[in-house]
Protein backbone atom coordinates (compact mmCIF):
# COMPACT_ATOMS: atom_id res chain seq x y z
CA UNK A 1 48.85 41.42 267.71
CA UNK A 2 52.36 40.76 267.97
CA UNK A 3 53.64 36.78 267.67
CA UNK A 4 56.33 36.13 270.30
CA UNK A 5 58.45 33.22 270.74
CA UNK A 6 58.80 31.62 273.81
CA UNK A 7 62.54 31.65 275.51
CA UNK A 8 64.30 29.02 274.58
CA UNK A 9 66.29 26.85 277.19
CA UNK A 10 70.07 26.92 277.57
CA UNK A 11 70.58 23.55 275.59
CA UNK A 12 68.34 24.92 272.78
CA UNK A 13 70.70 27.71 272.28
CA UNK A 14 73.93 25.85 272.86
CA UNK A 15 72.80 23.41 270.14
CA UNK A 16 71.36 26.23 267.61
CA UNK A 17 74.81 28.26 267.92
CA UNK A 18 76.88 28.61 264.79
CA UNK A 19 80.11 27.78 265.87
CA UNK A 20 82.23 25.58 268.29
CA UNK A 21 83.57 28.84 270.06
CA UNK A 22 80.37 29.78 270.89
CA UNK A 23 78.63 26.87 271.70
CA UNK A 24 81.66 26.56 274.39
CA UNK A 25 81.14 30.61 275.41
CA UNK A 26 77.31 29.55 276.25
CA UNK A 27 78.18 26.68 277.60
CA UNK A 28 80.37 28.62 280.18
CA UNK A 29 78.02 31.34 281.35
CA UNK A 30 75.30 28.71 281.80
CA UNK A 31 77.61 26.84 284.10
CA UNK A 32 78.74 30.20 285.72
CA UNK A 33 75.31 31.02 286.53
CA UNK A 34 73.60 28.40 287.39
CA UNK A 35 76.88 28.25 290.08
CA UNK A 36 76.56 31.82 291.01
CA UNK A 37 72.53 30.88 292.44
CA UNK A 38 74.01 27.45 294.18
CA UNK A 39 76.52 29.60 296.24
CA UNK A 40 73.73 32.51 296.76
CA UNK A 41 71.34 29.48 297.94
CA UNK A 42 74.33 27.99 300.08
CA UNK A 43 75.16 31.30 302.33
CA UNK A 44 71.58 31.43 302.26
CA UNK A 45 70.86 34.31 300.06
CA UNK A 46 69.02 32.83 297.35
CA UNK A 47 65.89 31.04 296.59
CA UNK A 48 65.74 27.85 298.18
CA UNK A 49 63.56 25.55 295.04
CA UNK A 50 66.32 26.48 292.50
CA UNK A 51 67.06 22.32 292.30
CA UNK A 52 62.67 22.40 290.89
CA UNK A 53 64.40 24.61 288.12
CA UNK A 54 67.34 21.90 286.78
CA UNK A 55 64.95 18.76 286.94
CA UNK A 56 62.80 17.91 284.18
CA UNK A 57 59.01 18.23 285.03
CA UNK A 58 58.73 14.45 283.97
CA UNK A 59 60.28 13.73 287.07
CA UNK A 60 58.73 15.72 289.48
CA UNK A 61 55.19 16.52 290.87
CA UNK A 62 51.98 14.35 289.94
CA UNK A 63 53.00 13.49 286.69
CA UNK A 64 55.94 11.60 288.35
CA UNK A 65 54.15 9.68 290.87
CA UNK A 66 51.48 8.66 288.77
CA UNK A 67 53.51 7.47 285.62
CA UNK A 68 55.55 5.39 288.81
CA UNK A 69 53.35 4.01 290.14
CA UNK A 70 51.35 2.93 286.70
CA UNK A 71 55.17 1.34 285.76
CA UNK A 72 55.52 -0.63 288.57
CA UNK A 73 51.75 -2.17 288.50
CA UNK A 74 52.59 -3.06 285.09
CA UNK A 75 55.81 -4.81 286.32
CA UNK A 76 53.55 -6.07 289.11
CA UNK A 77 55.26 -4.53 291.53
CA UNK A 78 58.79 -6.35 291.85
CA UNK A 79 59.88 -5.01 294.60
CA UNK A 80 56.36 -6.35 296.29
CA UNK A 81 58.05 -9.42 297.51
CA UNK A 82 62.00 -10.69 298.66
CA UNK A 83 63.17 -12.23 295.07
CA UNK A 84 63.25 -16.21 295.35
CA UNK A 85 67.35 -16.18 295.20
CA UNK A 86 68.26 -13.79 297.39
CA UNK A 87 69.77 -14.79 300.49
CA UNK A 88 67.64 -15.65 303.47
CA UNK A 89 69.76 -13.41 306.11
CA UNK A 90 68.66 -10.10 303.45
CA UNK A 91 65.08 -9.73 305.12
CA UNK A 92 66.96 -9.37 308.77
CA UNK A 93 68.95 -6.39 307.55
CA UNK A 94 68.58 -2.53 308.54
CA UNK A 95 67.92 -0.15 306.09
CA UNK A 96 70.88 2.05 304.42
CA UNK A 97 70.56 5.49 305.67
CA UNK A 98 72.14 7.99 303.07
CA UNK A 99 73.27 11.17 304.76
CA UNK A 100 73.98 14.58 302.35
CA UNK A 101 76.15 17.30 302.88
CA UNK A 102 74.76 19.91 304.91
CA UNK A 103 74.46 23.24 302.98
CA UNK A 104 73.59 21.11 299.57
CA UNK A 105 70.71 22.87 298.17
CA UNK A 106 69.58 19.33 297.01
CA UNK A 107 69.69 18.13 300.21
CA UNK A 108 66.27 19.26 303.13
C-alpha cells in the first residue's frame, strides 16, 4: 500500500515556499482563482456554496452553534437583558436592517 499525503491548503504552501518570489507567485494565482469562481458564481455559472469553501469549519455548521451557544451560557448570556447604563429610549428602537449587494455570492 502506497502512503499519500493529503493536499495541503493554499496558506500551507505559501508559507512552505522557498523564496519571497514565490511565495508572492502563489499568492497571486490563489487570489486569481478563487476570483475567477466569484465572477463564474456572479453571472451565475458556478457553484453557488463556494463562500462554505473560504470559512473555517469552526465557524460553520453544528460545531459553531454549539460551541456559541456553550460561550454565551458561560457568560450567562449578556445579551439576555438591556445593560443597567444604557439609555432608557434604547429598548423603543427598531432593529438595523443590513442590506447586501445583490449578486454577492455571500449574500442569499
Amino acid at each position: 500500500a502506497t502512503s499519500q499525503t493529503p493536499p495541503q491548503s493554499s496558506i500551507s504552501k505559501i508559507l512552505a515556499a522557498p523564496s519571497l518570489q514565490e511565495k508572492l507567485r502563489l499568492i497571486v494565482s490563489s487570489t486569481v482563482e478563487k476570483m475567477t469562481k466569484l465572477i463564474a458564481i456572479a453571472r451565475g455559472e458556478g457553484p453557488t456554496d463556494l463562500y462554505l469553501e473560504s470559512v473555517p469549519w469552526q465557524l460553520r455548521g453544528v460545531f459553531a452553534v454549539i460551541s456559541a451557544g456553550a460561550a454565551a451560557t458561560i457568560r450567562m448570556i449578556p445579551a439576555y437583558k438591556m445593560q443597567v447604563d444604557a439609555r432608557a429610549e434604547n429598548g423603543d428602537r427598531i432593529p438595523l436592517i443590513l442590506y447586501g449587494y445583490e449578486t454577492s455570492p455571500f449574500v442569499r
